[in-house]
C-alpha atoms as a PDB file:
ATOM      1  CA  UNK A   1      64.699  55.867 -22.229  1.00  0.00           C
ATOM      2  CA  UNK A   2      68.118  54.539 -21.210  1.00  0.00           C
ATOM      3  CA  UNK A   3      69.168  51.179 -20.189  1.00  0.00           C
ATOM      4  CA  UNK A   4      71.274  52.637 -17.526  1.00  0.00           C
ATOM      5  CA  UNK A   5      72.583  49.375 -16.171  1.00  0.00           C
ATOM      6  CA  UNK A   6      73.831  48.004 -19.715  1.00  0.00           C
ATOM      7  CA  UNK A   7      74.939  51.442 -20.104  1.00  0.00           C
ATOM      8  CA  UNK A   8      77.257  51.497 -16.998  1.00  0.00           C
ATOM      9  CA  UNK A   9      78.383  47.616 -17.785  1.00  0.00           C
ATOM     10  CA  UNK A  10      79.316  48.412 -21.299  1.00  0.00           C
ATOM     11  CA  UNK A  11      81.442  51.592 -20.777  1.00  0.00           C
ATOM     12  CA  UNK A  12      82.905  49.423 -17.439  1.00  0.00           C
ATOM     13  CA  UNK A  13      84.770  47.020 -20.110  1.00  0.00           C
ATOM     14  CA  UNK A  14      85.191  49.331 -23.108  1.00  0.00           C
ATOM     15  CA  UNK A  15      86.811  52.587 -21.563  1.00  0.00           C
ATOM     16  CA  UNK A  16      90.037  52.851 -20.107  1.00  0.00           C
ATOM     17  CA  UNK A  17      89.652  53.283 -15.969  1.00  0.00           C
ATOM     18  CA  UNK A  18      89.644  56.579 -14.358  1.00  0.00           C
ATOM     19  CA  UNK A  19      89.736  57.337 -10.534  1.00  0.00           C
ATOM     20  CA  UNK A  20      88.662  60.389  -8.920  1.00  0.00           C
ATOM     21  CA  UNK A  21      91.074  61.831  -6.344  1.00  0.00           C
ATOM     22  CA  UNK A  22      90.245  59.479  -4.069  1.00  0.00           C
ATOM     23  CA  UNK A  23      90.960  56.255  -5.879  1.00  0.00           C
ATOM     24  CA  UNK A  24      87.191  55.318  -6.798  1.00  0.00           C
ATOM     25  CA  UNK A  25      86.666  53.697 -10.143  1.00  0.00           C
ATOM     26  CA  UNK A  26      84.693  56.393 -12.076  1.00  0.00           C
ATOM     27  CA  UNK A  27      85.297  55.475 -15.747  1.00  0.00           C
ATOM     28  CA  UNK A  28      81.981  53.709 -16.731  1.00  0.00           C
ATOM     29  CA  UNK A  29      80.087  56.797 -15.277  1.00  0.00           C
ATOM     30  CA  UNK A  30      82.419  59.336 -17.090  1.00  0.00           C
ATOM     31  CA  UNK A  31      81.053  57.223 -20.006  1.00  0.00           C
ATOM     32  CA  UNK A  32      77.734  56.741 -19.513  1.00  0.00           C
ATOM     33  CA  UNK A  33      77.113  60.705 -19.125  1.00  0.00           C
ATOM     34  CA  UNK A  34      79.373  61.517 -22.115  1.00  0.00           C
ATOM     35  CA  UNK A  35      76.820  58.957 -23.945  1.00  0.00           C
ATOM     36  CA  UNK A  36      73.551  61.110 -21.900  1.00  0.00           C
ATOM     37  CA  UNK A  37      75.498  64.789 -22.940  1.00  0.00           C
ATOM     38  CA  UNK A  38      75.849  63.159 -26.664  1.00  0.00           C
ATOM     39  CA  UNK A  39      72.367  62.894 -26.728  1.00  0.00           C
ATOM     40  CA  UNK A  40      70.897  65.932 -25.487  1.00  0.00           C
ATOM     41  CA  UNK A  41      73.617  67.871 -27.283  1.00  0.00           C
ATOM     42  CA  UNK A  42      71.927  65.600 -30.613  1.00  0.00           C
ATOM     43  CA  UNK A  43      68.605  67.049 -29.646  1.00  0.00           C
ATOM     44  CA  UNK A  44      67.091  64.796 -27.060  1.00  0.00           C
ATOM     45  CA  UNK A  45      64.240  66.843 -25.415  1.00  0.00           C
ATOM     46  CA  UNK A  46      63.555  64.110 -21.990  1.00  0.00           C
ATOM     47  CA  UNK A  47      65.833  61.471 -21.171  1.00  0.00           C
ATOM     48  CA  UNK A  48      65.180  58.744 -18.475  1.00  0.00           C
ATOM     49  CA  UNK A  49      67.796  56.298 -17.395  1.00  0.00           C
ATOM     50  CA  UNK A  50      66.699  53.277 -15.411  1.00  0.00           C
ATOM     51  CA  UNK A  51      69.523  51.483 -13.494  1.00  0.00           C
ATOM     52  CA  UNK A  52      69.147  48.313 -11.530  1.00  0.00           C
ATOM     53  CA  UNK A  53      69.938  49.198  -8.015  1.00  0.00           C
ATOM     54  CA  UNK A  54      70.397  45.597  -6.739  1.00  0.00           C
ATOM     55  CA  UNK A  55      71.143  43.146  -9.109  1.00  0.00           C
ATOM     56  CA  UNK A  56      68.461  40.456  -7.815  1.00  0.00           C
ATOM     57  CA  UNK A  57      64.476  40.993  -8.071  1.00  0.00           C
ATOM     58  CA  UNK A  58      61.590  39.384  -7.301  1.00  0.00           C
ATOM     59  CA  UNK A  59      62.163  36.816 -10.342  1.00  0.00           C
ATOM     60  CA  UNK A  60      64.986  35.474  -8.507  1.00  0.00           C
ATOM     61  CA  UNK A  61      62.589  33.276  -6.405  1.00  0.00           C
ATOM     62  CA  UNK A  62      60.463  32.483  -9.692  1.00  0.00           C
ATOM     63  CA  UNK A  63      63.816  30.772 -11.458  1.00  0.00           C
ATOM     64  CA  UNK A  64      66.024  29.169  -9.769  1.00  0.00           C
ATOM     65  CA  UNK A  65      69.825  30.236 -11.556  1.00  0.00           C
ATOM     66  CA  UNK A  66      68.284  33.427 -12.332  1.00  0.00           C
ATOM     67  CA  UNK A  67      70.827  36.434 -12.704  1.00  0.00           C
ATOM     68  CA  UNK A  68      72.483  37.459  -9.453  1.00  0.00           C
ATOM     69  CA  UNK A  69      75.145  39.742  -8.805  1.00  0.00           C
ATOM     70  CA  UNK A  70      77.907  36.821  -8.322  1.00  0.00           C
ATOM     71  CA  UNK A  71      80.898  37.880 -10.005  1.00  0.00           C
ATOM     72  CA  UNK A  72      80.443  41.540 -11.034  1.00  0.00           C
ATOM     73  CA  UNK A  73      83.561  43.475 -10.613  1.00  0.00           C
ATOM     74  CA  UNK A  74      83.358  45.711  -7.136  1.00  0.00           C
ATOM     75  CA  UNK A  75      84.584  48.993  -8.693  1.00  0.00           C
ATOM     76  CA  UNK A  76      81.676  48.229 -11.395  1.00  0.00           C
ATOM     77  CA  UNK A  77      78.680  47.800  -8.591  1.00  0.00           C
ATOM     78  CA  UNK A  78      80.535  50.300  -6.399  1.00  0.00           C
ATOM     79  CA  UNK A  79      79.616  52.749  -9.644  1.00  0.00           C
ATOM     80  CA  UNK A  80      75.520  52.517  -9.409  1.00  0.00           C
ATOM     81  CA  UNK A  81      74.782  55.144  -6.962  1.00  0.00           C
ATOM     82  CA  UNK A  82      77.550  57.592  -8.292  1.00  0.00           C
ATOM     83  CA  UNK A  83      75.806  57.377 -11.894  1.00  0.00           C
ATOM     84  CA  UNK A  84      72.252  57.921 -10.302  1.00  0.00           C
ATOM     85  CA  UNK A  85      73.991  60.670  -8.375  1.00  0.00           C
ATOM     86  CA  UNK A  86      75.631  62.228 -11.127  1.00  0.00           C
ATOM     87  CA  UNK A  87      72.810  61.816 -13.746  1.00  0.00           C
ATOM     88  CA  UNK A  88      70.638  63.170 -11.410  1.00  0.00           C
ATOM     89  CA  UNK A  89      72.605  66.310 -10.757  1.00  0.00           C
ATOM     90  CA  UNK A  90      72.281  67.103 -14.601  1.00  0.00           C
ATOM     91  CA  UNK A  91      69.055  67.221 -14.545  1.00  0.00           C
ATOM     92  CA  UNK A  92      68.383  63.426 -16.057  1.00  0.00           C
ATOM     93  CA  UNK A  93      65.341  61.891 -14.428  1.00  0.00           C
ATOM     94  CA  UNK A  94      66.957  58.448 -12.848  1.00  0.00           C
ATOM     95  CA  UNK A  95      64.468  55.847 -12.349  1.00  0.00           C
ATOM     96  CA  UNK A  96      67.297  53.433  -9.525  1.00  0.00           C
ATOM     97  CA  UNK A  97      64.724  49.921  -9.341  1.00  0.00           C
ATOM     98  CA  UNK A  98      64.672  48.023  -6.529  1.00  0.00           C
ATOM     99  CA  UNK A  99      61.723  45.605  -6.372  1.00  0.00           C
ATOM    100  CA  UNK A 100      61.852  45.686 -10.108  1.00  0.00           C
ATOM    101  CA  UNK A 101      64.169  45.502 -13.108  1.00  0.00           C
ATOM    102  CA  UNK A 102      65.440  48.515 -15.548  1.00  0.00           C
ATOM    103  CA  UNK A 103      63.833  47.291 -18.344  1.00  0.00           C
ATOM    104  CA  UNK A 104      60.130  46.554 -16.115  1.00  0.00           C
ATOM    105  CA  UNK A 105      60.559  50.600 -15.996  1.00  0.00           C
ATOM    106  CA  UNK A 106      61.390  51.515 -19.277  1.00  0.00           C
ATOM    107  CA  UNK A 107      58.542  49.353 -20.979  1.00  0.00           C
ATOM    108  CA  UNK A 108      55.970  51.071 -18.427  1.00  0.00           C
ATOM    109  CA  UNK A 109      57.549  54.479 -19.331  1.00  0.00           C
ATOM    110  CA  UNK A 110      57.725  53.240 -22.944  1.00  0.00           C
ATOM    111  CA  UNK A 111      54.065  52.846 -22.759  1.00  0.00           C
ATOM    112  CA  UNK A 112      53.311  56.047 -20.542  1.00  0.00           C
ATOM    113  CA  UNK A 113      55.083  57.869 -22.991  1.00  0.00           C
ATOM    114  CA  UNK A 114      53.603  56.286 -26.264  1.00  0.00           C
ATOM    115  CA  UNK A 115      49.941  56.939 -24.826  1.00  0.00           C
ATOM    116  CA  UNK A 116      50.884  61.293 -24.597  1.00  0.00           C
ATOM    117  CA  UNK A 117      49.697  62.894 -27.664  1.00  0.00           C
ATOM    118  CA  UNK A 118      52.446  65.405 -27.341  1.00  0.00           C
ATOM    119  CA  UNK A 119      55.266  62.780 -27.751  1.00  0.00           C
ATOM    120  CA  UNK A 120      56.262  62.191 -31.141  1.00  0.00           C
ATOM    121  CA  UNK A 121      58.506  59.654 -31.143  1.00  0.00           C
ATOM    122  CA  UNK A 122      59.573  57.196 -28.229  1.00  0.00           C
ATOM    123  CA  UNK A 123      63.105  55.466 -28.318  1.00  0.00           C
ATOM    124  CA  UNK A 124      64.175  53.092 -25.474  1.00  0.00           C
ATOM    125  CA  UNK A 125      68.164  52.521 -25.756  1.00  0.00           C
ATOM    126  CA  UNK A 126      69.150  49.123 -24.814  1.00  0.00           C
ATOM    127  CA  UNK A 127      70.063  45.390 -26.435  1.00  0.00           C
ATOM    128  CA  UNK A 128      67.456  43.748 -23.929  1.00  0.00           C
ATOM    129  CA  UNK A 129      65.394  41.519 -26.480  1.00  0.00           C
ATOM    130  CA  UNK A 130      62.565  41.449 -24.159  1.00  0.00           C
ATOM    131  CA  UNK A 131      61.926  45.084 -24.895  1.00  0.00           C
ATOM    132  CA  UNK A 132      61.069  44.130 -28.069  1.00  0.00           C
ATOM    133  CA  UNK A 133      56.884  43.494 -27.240  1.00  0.00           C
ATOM    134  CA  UNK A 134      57.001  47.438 -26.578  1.00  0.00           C
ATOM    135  CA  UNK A 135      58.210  48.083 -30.071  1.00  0.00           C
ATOM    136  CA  UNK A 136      55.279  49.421 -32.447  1.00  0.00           C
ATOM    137  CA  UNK A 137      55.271  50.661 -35.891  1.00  0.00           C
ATOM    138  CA  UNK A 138      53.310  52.896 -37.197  1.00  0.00           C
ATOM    139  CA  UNK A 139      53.605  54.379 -40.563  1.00  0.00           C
END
Protein backbone atom coordinates (compact mmCIF):
# COMPACT_ATOMS: atom_id res chain seq x y z
CA UNK A 1 0.00 0.00 0.00
CA UNK A 2 1.43 3.26 -1.35
CA UNK A 3 1.15 6.69 -0.10
CA UNK A 4 0.67 7.92 -3.56
CA UNK A 5 0.32 11.56 -2.68
CA UNK A 6 3.69 11.73 -0.54
CA UNK A 7 4.94 9.69 -3.27
CA UNK A 8 4.18 12.23 -6.09
CA UNK A 9 5.26 15.31 -3.59
CA UNK A 10 8.55 13.75 -2.80
CA UNK A 11 9.78 12.84 -6.34
CA UNK A 12 8.13 16.62 -7.32
CA UNK A 13 11.20 18.24 -5.23
CA UNK A 14 13.86 15.53 -5.49
CA UNK A 15 14.01 14.71 -9.35
CA UNK A 16 15.09 16.90 -11.93
CA UNK A 17 11.78 18.13 -14.17
CA UNK A 18 10.80 16.43 -17.27
CA UNK A 19 8.07 17.56 -19.81
CA UNK A 20 6.35 15.45 -22.20
CA UNK A 21 6.14 16.82 -25.75
CA UNK A 22 3.74 19.03 -24.88
CA UNK A 23 5.35 20.98 -22.09
CA UNK A 24 3.46 19.22 -19.05
CA UNK A 25 5.49 18.68 -15.94
CA UNK A 26 5.79 14.84 -15.79
CA UNK A 27 8.87 14.27 -13.57
CA UNK A 28 7.27 13.32 -10.16
CA UNK A 29 5.13 10.67 -12.07
CA UNK A 30 8.20 9.34 -14.07
CA UNK A 31 9.32 8.88 -10.41
CA UNK A 32 6.71 7.63 -8.65
CA UNK A 33 6.27 4.59 -11.26
CA UNK A 34 10.05 3.97 -11.42
CA UNK A 35 9.55 3.65 -7.41
CA UNK A 36 5.99 1.18 -8.29
CA UNK A 37 8.30 -0.86 -11.27
CA UNK A 38 11.20 -1.07 -8.41
CA UNK A 39 8.91 -2.81 -6.42
CA UNK A 40 7.21 -5.28 -8.40
CA UNK A 41 10.48 -5.96 -10.19
CA UNK A 42 11.68 -6.65 -6.05
CA UNK A 43 8.85 -9.10 -5.85
CA UNK A 44 5.77 -7.20 -4.87
CA UNK A 45 2.78 -9.54 -5.67
CA UNK A 46 -0.40 -6.48 -5.21
CA UNK A 47 0.34 -2.98 -4.98
CA UNK A 48 -2.28 -0.22 -4.16
CA UNK A 49 -1.50 3.43 -4.37
CA UNK A 50 -3.91 5.86 -2.76
CA UNK A 51 -3.57 9.51 -3.96
CA UNK A 52 -5.49 12.43 -2.60
CA UNK A 53 -7.52 13.71 -5.43
CA UNK A 54 -8.40 17.11 -3.84
CA UNK A 55 -6.30 18.28 -1.31
CA UNK A 56 -9.22 19.31 1.24
CA UNK A 57 -11.65 16.64 3.03
CA UNK A 58 -14.25 16.55 5.21
CA UNK A 59 -11.77 17.43 8.26
CA UNK A 60 -11.35 20.72 6.79
CA UNK A 61 -14.65 21.89 8.44
CA UNK A 62 -13.67 19.91 11.77
CA UNK A 63 -10.24 22.23 12.15
CA UNK A 64 -10.13 25.31 11.26
CA UNK A 65 -6.20 25.85 9.51
CA UNK A 66 -6.44 22.37 8.50
CA UNK A 67 -4.28 21.43 5.33
CA UNK A 68 -5.52 22.97 2.10
CA UNK A 69 -4.08 23.05 -1.16
CA UNK A 70 -2.80 26.87 -0.81
CA UNK A 71 0.51 27.02 -2.19
CA UNK A 72 1.22 23.69 -3.95
CA UNK A 73 3.11 24.17 -7.09
CA UNK A 74 0.53 23.92 -10.32
CA UNK A 75 2.72 21.56 -12.40
CA UNK A 76 2.74 19.38 -8.99
CA UNK A 77 -1.36 19.25 -8.62
CA UNK A 78 -1.59 19.38 -12.42
CA UNK A 79 0.37 15.73 -11.96
CA UNK A 80 -2.55 13.77 -9.83
CA UNK A 81 -4.69 12.50 -12.53
CA UNK A 82 -1.69 11.68 -14.94
CA UNK A 83 -0.19 9.35 -12.04
CA UNK A 84 -3.71 7.70 -11.42
CA UNK A 85 -3.80 7.48 -15.20
CA UNK A 86 -0.56 6.08 -15.68
CA UNK A 87 -0.52 3.73 -12.61
CA UNK A 88 -3.61 2.55 -13.64
CA UNK A 89 -2.58 1.64 -17.14
CA UNK A 90 0.11 -0.75 -15.54
CA UNK A 91 -2.07 -2.57 -14.00
CA UNK A 92 -1.64 -0.83 -10.27
CA UNK A 93 -4.98 -0.69 -8.50
CA UNK A 94 -5.30 3.35 -7.77
CA UNK A 95 -7.50 4.08 -4.97
CA UNK A 96 -7.88 8.57 -6.21
CA UNK A 97 -9.95 9.78 -2.58
CA UNK A 98 -12.20 12.32 -2.70
CA UNK A 99 -14.44 12.52 0.38
CA UNK A 100 -11.57 10.95 2.19
CA UNK A 101 -7.81 11.07 2.69
CA UNK A 102 -4.96 8.55 1.23
CA UNK A 103 -4.03 7.37 4.33
CA UNK A 104 -8.20 6.83 5.58
CA UNK A 105 -7.74 4.19 2.51
CA UNK A 106 -4.68 2.59 3.15
CA UNK A 107 -5.45 1.88 6.97
CA UNK A 108 -8.95 0.32 5.78
CA UNK A 109 -7.01 -1.67 3.10
CA UNK A 110 -4.28 -2.21 5.73
CA UNK A 111 -6.88 -3.84 7.77
CA UNK A 112 -8.82 -5.62 4.81
CA UNK A 113 -5.70 -7.01 3.92
CA UNK A 114 -4.36 -8.07 7.45
CA UNK A 115 -7.82 -9.93 8.12
CA UNK A 116 -7.08 -12.46 4.53
CA UNK A 117 -5.48 -15.57 5.62
CA UNK A 118 -3.73 -15.75 2.32
CA UNK A 119 -1.72 -12.49 2.90
CA UNK A 120 1.42 -12.96 4.55
CA UNK A 121 2.75 -9.90 5.16
CA UNK A 122 1.14 -6.30 4.80
CA UNK A 123 3.44 -3.16 4.23
CA UNK A 124 1.88 0.34 3.85
CA UNK A 125 4.71 2.81 2.36
CA UNK A 126 4.44 6.20 3.71
CA UNK A 127 6.01 8.71 6.65
CA UNK A 128 2.30 9.54 7.81
CA UNK A 129 2.68 8.94 11.72
CA UNK A 130 -0.93 8.44 12.00
CA UNK A 131 -0.57 5.15 10.21
CA UNK A 132 1.16 4.02 12.94
CA UNK A 133 -2.29 2.55 15.08
CA UNK A 134 -2.44 0.05 11.97
CA UNK A 135 1.00 -1.24 12.71
CA UNK A 136 0.90 -4.82 14.51
CA UNK A 137 3.54 -7.18 15.45
CA UNK A 138 3.35 -10.42 15.58
CA UNK A 139 6.15 -12.76 16.15
Amino acid sequence: MVDGTYELFRHYYAVPSARDRDGREVGAVRGVLGSVLGMINGGATHIAVATDHIIESFRNALWPGYKTGEGIEPDLLAQFPLLEDTLAAAGVVVWPMVEFEADDALAAAAAAAAADPRVNRVLICTPDKDLAQSVEVTE
